[in-house]
Protein backbone atom coordinates (compact mmCIF):
# COMPACT_ATOMS: atom_id res chain seq x y z
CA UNK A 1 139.01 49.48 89.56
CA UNK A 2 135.38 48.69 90.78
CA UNK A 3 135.82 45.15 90.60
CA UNK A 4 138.94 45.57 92.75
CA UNK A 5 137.49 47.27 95.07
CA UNK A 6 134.78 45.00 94.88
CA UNK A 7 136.92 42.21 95.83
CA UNK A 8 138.53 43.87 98.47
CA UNK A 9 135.93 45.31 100.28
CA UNK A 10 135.24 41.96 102.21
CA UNK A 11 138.64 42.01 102.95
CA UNK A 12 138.75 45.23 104.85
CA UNK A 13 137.62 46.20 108.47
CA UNK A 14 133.69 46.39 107.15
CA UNK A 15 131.35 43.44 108.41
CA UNK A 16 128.96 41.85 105.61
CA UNK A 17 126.41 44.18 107.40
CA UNK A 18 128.09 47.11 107.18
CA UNK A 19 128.60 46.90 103.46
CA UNK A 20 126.33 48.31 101.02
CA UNK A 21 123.23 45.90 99.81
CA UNK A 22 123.85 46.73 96.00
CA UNK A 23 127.66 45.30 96.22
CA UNK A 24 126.23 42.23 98.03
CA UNK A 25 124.40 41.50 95.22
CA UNK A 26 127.39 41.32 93.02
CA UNK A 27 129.41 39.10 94.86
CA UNK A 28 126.37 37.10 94.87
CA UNK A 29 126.19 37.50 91.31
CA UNK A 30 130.21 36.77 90.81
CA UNK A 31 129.35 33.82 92.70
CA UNK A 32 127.02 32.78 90.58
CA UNK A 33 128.95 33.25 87.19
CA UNK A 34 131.84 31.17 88.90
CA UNK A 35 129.26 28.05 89.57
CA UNK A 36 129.09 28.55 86.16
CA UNK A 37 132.81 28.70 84.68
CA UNK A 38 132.85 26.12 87.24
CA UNK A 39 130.75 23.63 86.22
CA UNK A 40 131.89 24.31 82.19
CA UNK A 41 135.08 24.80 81.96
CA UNK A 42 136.22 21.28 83.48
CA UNK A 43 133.69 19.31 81.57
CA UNK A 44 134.58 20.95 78.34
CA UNK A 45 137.83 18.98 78.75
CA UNK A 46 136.56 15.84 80.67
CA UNK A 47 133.33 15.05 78.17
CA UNK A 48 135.47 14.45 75.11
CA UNK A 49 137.69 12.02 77.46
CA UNK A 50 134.93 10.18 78.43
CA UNK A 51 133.18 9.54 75.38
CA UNK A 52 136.39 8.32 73.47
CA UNK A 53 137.49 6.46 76.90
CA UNK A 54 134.39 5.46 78.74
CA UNK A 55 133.82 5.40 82.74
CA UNK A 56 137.48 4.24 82.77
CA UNK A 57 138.90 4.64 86.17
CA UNK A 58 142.70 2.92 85.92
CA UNK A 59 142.73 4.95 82.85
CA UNK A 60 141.95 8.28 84.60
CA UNK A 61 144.39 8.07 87.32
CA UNK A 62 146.77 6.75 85.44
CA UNK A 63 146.68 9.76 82.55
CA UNK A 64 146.21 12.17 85.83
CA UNK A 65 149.32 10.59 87.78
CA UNK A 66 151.65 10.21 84.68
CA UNK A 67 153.63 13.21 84.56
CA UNK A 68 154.79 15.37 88.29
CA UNK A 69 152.80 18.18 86.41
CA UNK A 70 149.90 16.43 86.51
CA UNK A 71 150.46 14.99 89.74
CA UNK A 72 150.84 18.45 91.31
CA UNK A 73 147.35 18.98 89.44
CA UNK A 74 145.72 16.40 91.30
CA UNK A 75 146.74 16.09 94.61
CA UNK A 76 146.29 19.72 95.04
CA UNK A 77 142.86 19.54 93.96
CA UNK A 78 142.22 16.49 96.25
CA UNK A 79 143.79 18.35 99.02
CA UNK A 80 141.53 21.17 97.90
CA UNK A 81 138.68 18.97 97.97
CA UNK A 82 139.45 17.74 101.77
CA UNK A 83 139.58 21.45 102.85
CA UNK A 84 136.79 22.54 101.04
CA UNK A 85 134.68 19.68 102.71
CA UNK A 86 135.70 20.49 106.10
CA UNK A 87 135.10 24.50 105.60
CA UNK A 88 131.30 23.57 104.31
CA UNK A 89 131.35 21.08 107.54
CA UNK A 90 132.27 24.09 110.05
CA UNK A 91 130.08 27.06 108.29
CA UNK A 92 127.45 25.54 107.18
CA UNK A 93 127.04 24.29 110.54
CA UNK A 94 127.70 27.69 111.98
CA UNK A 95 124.85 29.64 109.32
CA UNK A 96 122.88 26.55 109.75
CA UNK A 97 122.53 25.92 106.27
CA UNK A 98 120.51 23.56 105.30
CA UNK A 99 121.62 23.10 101.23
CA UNK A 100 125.35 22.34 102.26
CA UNK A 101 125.14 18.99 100.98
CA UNK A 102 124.06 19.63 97.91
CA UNK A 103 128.10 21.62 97.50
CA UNK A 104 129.52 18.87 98.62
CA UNK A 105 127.88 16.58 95.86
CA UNK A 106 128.76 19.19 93.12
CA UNK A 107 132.60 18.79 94.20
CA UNK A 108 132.12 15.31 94.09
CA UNK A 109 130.74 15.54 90.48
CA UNK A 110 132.29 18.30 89.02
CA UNK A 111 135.17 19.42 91.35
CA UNK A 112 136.15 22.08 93.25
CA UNK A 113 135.29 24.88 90.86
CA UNK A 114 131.82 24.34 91.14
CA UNK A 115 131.66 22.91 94.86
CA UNK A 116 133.21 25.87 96.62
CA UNK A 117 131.23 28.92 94.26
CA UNK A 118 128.20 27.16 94.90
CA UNK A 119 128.87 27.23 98.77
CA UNK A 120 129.94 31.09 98.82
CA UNK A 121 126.68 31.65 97.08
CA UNK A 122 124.37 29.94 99.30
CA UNK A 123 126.37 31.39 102.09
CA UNK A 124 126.07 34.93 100.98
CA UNK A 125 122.81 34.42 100.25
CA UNK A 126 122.12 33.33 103.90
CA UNK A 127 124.41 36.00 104.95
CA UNK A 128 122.45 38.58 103.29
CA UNK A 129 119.12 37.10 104.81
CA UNK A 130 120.71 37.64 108.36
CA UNK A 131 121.63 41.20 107.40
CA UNK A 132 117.96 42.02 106.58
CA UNK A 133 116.78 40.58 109.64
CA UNK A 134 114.98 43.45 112.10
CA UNK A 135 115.71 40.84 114.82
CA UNK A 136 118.55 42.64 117.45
């Protein structure tokens, strides 16, 4: 029920300013375990291809394109990919943070699951900066 609530909260009328500090910090925090699962999870299946495969690209694409399963797998998270570049293009420009790049290099490395975590975290974290601020 908390984390529901949890998740929902930024959903609802309240502004990140309005919420409460303490539930800030753990979507920060959720954040944070997601880079995590993120960064794992896809290399605990990728690793083992690569070492009995090698840097093989053909191969890749080919394994990745050869059913419509995995075809729906792939171009969604390219499409993903796209979108999640251009959202890190228009906020990070609008927050004017200055670490955006370094999201869009774990997406290229790792994928999505990392890339767009990573983002929300620095993002929150600037958020929460901006929250503090005493400035009017």
């Amino acid at each position: 029920m908390q984390l529901r609530r949890l998740l929902l909260s930024p959903l609802q009328s309240a502004t990140a300013a309005e919420l409460p500090i303490r539930s800030l910090m753990r979507v920060r925090h959720f954040y944070l375990c997601l880079c995590f699962l993120g960064a794992v999870l896809p290399y605990w299946q990728f690793v083992p291809w690569l070492v009995t495969h090698g840097f093989d690209l053909p191969l890749f694409f080919s394994e990745l394109f050869s059913t419509r399963i995995g075809a729906f797998f792939g171009l969604d998270v390219i499409i993903s990919s796209l979108v999640l570049f251009m959202f890190i293009a228009v906020e990070g420009r609008r927050l004017s943070i200055r670490t955006w790049c370094i999201s869009v290099v774990a997406s290229l490395a790792v994928g999505v699951s990392l890339g767009l975590p990573l983002f929300l975290y620095v993002r929150q974290l600037m958020l929460d900066a901006q929250s503090q601020d005493p400035r009017p």
